[in-house]
N, C-alpha and C. Protein backbone atom coordinates (compact mmCIF):
# COMPACT_ATOMS: atom_id res chain seq x y z
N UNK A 1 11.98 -46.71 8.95
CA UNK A 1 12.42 -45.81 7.91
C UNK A 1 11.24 -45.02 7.33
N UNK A 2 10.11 -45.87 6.89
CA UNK A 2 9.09 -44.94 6.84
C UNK A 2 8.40 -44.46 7.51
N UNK A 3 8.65 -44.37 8.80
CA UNK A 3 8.02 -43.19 9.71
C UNK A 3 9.06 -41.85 9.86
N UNK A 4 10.14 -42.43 9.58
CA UNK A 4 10.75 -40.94 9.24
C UNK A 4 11.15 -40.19 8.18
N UNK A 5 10.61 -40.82 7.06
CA UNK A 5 10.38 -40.09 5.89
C UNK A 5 9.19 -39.61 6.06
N UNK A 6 8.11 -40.39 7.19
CA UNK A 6 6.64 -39.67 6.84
C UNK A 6 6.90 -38.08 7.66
N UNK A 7 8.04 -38.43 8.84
CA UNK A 7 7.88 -37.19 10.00
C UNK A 7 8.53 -35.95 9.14
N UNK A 8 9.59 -36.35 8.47
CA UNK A 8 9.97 -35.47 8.00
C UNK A 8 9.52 -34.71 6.61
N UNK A 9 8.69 -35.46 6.16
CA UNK A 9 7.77 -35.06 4.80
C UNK A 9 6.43 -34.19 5.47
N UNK A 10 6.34 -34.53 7.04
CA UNK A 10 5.12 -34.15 7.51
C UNK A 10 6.06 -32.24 8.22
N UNK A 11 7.21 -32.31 8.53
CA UNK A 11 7.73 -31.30 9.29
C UNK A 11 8.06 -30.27 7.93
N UNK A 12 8.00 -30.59 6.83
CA UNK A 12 8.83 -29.69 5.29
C UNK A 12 7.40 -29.29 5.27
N UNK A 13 5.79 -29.95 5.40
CA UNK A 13 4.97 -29.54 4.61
C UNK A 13 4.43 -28.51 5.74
N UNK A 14 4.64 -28.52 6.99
CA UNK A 14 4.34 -27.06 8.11
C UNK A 14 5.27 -26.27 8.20
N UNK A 15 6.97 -26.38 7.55
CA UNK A 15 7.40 -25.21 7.41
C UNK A 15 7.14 -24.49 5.55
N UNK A 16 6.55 -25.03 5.72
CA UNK A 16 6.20 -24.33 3.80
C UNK A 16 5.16 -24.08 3.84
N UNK A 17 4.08 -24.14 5.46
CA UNK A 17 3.05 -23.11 5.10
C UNK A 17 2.80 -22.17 5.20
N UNK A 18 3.62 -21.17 5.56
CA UNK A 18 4.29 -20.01 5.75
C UNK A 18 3.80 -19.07 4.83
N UNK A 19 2.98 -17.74 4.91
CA UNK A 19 2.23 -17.02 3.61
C UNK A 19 2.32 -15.64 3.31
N UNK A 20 4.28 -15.16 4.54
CA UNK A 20 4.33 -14.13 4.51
C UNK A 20 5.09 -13.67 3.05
N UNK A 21 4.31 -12.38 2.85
CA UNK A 21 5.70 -11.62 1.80
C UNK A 21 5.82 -10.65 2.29
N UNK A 22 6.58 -9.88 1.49
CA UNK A 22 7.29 -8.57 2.41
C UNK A 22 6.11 -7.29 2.00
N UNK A 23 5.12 -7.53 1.44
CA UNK A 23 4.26 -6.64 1.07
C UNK A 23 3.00 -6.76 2.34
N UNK A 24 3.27 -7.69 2.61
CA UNK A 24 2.18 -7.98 3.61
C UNK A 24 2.53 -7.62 5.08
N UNK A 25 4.21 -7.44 5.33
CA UNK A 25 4.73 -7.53 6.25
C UNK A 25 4.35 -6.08 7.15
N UNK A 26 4.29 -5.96 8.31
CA UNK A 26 3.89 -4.70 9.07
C UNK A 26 5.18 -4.08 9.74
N UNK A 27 5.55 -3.33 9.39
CA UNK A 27 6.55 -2.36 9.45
C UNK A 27 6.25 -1.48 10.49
N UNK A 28 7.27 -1.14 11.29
CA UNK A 28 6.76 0.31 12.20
C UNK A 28 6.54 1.54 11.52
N UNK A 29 5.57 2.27 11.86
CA UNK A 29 5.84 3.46 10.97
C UNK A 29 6.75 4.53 11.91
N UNK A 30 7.25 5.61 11.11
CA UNK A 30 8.24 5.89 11.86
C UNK A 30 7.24 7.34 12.99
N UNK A 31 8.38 7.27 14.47
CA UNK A 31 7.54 7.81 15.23
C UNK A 31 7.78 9.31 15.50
N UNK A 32 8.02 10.43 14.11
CA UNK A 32 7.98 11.30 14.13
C UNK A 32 7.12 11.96 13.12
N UNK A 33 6.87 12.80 13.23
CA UNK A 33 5.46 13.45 12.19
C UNK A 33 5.44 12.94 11.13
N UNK A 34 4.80 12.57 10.33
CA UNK A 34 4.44 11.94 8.86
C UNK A 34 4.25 13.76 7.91
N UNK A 35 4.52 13.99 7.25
CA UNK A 35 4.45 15.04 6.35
C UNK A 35 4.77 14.83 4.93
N UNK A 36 3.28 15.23 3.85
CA UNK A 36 3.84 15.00 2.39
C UNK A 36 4.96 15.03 2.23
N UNK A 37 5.60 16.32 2.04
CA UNK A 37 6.83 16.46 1.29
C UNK A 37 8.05 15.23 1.66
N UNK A 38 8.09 14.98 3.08
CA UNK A 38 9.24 14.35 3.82
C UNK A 38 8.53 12.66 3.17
N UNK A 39 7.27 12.44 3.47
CA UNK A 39 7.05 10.84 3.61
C UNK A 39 6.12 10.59 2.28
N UNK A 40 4.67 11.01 1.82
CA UNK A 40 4.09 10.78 1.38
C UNK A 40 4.25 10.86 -0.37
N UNK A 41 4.88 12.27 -0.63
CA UNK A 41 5.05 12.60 -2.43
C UNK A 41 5.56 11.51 -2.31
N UNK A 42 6.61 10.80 -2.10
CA UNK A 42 7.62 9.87 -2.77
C UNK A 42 6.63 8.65 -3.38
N UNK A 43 5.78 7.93 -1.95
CA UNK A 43 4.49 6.86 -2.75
C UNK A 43 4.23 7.36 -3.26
N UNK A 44 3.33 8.64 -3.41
CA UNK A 44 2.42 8.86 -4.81
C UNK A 44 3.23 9.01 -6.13
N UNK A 45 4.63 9.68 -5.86
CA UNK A 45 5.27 9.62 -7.13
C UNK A 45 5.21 8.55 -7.89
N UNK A 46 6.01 7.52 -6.78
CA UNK A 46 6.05 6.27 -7.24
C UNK A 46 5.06 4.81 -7.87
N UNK A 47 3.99 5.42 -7.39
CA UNK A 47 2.52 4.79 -7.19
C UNK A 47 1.80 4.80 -8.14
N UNK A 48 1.74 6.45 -8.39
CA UNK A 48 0.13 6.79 -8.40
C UNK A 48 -0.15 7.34 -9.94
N UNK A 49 1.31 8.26 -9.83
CA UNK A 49 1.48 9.67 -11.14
C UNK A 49 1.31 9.30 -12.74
N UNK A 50 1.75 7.68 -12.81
CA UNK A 50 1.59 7.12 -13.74
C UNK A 50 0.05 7.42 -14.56
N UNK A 51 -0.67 7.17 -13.78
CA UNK A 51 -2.37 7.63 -14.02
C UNK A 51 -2.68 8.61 -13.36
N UNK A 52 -2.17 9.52 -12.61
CA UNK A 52 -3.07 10.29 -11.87
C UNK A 52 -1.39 11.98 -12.15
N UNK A 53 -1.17 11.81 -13.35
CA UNK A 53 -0.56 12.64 -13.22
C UNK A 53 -0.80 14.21 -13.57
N UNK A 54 -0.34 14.95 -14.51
CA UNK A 54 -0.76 16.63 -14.57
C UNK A 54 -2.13 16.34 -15.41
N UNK A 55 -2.22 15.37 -16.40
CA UNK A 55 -3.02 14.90 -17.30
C UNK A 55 -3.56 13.75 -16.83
N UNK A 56 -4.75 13.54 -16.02
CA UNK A 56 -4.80 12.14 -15.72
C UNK A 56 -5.16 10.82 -17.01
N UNK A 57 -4.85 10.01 -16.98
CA UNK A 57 -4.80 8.88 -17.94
C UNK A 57 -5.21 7.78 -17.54
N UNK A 58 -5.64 6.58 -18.37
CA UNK A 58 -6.40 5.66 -17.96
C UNK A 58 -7.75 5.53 -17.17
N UNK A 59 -8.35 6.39 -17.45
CA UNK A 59 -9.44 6.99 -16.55
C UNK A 59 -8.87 7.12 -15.18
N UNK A 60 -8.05 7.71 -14.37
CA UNK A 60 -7.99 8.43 -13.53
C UNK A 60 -8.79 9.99 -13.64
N UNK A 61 -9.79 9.83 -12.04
CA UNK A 61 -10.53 10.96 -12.48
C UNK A 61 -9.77 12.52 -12.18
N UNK A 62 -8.78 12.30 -11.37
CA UNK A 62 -7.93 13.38 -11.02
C UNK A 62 -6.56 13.28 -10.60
N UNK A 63 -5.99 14.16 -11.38
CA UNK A 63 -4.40 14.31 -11.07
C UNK A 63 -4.63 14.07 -9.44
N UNK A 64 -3.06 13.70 -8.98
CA UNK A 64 -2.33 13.39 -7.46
C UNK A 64 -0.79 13.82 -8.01
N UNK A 65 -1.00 15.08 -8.04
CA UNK A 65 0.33 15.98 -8.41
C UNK A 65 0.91 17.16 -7.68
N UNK A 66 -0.30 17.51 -6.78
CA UNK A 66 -0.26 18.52 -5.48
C UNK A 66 -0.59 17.82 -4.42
N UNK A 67 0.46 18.45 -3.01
CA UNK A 67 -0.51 18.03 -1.90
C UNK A 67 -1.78 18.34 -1.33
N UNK A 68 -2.63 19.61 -1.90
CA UNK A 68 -3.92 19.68 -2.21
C UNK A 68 -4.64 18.79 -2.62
N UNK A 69 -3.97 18.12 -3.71
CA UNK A 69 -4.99 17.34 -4.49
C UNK A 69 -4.78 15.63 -3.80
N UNK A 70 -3.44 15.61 -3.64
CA UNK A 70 -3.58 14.46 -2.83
C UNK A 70 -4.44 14.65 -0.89
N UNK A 71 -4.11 15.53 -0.47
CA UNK A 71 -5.02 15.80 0.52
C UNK A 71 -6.49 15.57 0.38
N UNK A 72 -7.07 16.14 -0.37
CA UNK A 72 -8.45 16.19 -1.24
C UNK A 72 -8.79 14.69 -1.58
N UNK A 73 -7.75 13.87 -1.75
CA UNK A 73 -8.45 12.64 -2.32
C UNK A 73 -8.58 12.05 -0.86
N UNK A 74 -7.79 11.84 -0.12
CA UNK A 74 -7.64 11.27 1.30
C UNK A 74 -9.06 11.63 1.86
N UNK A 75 -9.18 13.05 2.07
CA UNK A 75 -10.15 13.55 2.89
C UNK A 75 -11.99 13.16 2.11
N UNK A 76 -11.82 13.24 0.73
CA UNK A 76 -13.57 12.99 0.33
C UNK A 76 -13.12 11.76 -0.64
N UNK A 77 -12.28 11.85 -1.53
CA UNK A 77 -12.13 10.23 -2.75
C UNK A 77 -11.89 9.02 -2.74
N UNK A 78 -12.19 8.88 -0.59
CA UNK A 78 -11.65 7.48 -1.26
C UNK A 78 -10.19 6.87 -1.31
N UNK A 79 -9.37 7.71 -0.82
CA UNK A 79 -7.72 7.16 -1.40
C UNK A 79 -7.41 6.07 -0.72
N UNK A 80 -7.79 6.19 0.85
CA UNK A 80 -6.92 5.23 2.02
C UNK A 80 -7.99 3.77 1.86
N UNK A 81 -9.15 3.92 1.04
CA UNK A 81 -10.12 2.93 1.52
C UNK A 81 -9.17 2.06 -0.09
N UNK A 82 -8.77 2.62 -1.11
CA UNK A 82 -8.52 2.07 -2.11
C UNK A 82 -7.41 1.66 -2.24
N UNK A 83 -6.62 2.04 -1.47
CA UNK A 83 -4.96 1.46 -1.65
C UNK A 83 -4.48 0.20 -0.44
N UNK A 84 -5.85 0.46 0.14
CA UNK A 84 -6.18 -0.94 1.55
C UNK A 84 -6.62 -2.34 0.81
N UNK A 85 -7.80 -2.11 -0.25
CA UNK A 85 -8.18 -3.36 -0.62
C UNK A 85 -7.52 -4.09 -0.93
N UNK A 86 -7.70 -5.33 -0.51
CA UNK A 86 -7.14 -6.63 -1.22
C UNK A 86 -6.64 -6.65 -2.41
N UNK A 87 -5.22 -6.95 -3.06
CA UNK A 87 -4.62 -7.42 -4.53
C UNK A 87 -5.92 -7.73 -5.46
N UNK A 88 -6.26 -7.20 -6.20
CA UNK A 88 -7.09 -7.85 -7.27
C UNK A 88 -8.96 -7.67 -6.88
N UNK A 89 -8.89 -6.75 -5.76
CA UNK A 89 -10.18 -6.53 -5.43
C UNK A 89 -10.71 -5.12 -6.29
N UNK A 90 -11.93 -4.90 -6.49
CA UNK A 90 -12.43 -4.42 -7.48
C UNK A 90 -12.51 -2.58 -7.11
N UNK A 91 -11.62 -1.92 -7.56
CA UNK A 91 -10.99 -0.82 -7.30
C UNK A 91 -10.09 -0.65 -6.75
N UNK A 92 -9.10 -1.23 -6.20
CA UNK A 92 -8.16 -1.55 -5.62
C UNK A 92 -7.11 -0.39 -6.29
N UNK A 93 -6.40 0.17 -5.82
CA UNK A 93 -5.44 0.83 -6.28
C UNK A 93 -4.23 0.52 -6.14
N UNK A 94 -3.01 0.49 -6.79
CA UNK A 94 -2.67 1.28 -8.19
C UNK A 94 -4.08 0.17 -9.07
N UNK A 95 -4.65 0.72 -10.42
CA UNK A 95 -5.41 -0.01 -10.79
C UNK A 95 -4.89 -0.87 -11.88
N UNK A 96 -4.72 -1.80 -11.70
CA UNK A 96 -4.30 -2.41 -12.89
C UNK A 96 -2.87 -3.65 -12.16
N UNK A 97 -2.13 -2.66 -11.32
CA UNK A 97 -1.03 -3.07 -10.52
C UNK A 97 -1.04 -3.53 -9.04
N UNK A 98 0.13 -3.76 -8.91
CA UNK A 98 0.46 -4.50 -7.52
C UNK A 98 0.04 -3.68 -6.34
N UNK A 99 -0.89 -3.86 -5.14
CA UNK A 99 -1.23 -2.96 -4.20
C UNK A 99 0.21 -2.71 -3.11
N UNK A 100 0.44 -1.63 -2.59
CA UNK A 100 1.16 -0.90 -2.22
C UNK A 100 1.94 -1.86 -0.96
N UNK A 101 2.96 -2.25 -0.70
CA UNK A 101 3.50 -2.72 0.36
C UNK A 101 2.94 -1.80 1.91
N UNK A 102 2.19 -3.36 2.55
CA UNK A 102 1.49 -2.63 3.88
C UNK A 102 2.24 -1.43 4.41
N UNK A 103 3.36 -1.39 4.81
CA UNK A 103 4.08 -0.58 5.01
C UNK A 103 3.59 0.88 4.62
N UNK A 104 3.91 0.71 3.68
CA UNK A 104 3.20 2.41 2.96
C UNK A 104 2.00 2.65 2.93
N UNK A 105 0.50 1.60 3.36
CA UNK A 105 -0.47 1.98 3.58
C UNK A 105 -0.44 2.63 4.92
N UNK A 106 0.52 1.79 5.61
CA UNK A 106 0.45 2.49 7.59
C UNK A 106 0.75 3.83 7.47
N UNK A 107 1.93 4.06 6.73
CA UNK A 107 2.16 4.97 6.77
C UNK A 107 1.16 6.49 6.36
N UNK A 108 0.60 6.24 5.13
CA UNK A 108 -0.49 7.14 4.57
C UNK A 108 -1.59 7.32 5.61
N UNK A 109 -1.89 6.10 6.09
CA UNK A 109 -2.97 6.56 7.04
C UNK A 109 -2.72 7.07 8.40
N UNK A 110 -1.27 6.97 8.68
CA UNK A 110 -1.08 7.20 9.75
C UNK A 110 -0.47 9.20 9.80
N UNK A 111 -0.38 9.59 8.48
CA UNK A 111 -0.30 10.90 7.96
C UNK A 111 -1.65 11.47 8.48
N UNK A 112 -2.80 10.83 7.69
CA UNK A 112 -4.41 10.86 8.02
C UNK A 112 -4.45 11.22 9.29
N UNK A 113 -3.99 10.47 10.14
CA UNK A 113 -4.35 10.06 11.76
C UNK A 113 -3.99 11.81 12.37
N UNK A 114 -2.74 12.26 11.86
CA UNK A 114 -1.83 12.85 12.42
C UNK A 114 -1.74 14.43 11.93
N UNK A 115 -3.54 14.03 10.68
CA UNK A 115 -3.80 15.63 10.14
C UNK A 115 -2.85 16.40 8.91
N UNK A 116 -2.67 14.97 8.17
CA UNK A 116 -2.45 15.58 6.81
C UNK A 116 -1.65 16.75 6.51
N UNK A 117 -0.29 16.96 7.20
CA UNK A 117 0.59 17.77 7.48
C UNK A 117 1.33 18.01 6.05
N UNK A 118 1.80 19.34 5.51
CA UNK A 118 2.37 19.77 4.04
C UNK A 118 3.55 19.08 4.26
C-alpha cells in the first residue's frame, strides 16, 4: 500500500511540473504580411498608449500613437529588445505591467523581419 501511495504521490508531483502559461506559449504567427494597421496598432493600443500616448506619461519618452513613431521606436529605441525581456527584468516593457503574451512579441518582430509595412 505504501508503495503505491509513494508511486502515485511520485506520478502527481511530475505531472505538476509543468511551467507552461499561455503567455509563454508560441503561437504561429500568421503566414500573410504582418502590417500596422491590420496586426500591430491593436498591441500598441492595447499595450503601450496607456504611457506612450499623444502626451506621454509616466516617463515614457515618446508617444506610440503613429505608425511613424511606432516604426521609429522598432528601428533605433529599442522596442523589440524591450517587450522580449523577461517579466520583471529591468526595462522590460509594458513598464510597470505584465510582458506581452509571446505570441504578440512573434508577431512584432516578425512585422520587423518583413519590413515594417503601414
Amino acid at each position: 500500500m505504501k508503495k503505491i501511495i509513494a508511486l502515485l504521490g511520485g506520478a502527481l508531483l511530475v505531472s505538476a511540473c509543468e511551467n507552461d502559461s499561455p503567455a509563454d506559449l508560441t503561437y504561429p504567427v500568421p503566414q500573410e504580411t504582418i502590417t500596422y494597421n491590420a496586426h500591430v496598432k491593436t498591441i500598441i493600443n492595447n499595450n503601450c498608449i496607456i504611457c506612450h500616448g499623444t502626451t506621454p506619461s509616466n516617463g515614457a519618452p515618446m508617444p506610440l500613437t503613429t505608425y511613424s513613431a511606432v516604426k521609429q521606436a522598432v528601428q533605433s529605441r529599442g522596442l523589440l529588445d524591450r517587450i522580449s525581456r523577461p517579466q520583471g527584468a529591468p526595462g522590460m516593457m509594458p513598464n510597470g505591467g505584465t510582458r506581452l503574451p509571446q505570441s504578440q512579441i512573434e508577431l512584432i518582430n516578425q512585422w520587423a523581419v518583413q519590413g515594417l509595412q503601414e
